[in-house]
C-alpha atoms as a PDB file:
ATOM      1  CA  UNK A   1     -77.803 -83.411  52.381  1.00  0.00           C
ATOM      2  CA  UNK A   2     -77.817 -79.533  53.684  1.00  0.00           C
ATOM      3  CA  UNK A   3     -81.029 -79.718  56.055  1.00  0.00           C
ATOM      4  CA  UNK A   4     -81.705 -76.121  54.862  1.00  0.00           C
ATOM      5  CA  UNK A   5     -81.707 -76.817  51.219  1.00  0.00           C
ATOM      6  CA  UNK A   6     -84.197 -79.892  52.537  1.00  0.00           C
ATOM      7  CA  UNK A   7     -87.326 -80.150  50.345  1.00  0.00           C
ATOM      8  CA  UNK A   8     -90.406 -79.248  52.493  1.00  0.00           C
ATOM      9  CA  UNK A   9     -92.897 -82.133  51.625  1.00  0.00           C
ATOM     10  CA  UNK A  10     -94.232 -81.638  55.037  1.00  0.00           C
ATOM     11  CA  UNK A  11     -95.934 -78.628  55.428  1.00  0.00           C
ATOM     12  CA  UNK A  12     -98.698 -78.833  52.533  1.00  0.00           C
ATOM     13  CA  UNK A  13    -100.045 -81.707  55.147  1.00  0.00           C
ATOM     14  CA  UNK A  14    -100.543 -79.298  58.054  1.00  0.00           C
ATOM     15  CA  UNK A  15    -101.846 -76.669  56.060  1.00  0.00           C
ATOM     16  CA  UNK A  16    -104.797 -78.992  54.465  1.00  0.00           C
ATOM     17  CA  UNK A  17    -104.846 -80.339  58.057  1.00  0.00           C
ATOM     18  CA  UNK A  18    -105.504 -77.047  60.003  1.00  0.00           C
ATOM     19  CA  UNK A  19    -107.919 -75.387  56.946  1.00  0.00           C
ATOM     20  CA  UNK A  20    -109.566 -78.985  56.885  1.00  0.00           C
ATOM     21  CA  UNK A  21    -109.370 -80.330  60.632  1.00  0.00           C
ATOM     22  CA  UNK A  22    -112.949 -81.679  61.092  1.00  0.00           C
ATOM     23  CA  UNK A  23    -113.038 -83.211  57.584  1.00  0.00           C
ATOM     24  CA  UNK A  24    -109.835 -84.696  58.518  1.00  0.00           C
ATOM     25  CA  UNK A  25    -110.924 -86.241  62.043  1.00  0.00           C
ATOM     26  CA  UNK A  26    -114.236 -87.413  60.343  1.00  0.00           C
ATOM     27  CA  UNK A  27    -112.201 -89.425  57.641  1.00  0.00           C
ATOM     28  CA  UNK A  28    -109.636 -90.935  60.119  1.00  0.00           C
ATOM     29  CA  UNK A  29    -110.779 -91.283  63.409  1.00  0.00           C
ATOM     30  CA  UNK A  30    -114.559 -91.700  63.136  1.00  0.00           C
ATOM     31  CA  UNK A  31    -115.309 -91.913  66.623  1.00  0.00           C
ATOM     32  CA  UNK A  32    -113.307 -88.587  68.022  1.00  0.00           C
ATOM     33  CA  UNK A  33    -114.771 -86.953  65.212  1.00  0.00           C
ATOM     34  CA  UNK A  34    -118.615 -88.004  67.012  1.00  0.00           C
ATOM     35  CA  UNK A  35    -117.134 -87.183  70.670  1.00  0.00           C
ATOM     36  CA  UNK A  36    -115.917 -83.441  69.958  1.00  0.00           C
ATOM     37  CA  UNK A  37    -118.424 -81.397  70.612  1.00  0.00           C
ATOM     38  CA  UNK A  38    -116.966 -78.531  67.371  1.00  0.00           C
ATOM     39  CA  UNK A  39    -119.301 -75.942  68.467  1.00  0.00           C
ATOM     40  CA  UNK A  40    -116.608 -74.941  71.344  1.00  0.00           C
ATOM     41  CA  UNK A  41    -114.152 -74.390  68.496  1.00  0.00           C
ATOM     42  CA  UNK A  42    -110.873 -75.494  68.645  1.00  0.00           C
ATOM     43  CA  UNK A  43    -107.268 -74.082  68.642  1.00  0.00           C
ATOM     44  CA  UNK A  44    -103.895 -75.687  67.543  1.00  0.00           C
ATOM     45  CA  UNK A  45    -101.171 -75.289  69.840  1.00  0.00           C
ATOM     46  CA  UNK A  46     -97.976 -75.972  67.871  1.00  0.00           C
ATOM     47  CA  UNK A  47     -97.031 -72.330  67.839  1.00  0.00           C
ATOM     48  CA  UNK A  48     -97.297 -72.495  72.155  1.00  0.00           C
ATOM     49  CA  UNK A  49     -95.180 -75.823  72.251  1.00  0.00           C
ATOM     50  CA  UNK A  50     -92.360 -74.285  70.091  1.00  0.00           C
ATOM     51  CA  UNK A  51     -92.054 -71.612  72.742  1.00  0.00           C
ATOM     52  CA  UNK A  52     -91.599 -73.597  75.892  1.00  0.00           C
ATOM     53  CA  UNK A  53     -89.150 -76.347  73.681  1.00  0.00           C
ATOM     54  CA  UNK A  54     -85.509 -75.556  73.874  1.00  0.00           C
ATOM     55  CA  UNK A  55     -83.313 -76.133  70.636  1.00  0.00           C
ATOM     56  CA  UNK A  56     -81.852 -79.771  71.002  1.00  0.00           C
ATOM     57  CA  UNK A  57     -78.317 -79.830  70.835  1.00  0.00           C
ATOM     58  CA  UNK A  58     -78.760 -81.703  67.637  1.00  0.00           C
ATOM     59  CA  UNK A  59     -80.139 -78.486  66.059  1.00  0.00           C
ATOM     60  CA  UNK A  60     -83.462 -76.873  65.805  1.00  0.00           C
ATOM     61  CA  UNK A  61     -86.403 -78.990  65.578  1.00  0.00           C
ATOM     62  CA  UNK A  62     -89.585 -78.199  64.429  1.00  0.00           C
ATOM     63  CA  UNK A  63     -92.935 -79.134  65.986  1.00  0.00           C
ATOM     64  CA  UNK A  64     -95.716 -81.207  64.194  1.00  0.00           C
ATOM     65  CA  UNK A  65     -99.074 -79.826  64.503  1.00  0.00           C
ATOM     66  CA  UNK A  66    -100.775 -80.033  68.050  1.00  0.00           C
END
């Protein structure tokens, strides 16, 4: 299959993930979700991690959320 004509089930999940995040922690991990103190805020980095990765010689690779 052309990677490009690839159906993108993927990126739904981060969206609800970033717009949700602390709903998200609370469901699955319980017990971060209690140690993060979310009046700091938070930032995702996945943007900041795509600029300091090369492109693999396999082709570009995309980042999961961070």
């Amino acid at each position: 299959m052309n990677p490009e004509m690839k159906s993108d089930y993927d990126s739904p999940w981060k969206v609800i993930i970033e717009r949700y995040f602390p709903d998200f922690m609370a469901f699955f991990f319980p017990a971060a979700h209690a140690d993060i103190d979310w009046q700091r805020g938070y930032t995702f980095l996945d943007q900041e991690l795509q600029q300091i990765t090369p492109e693999a010689e396999i082709g570009v690779r995309r980042v999961d959320k961070l």
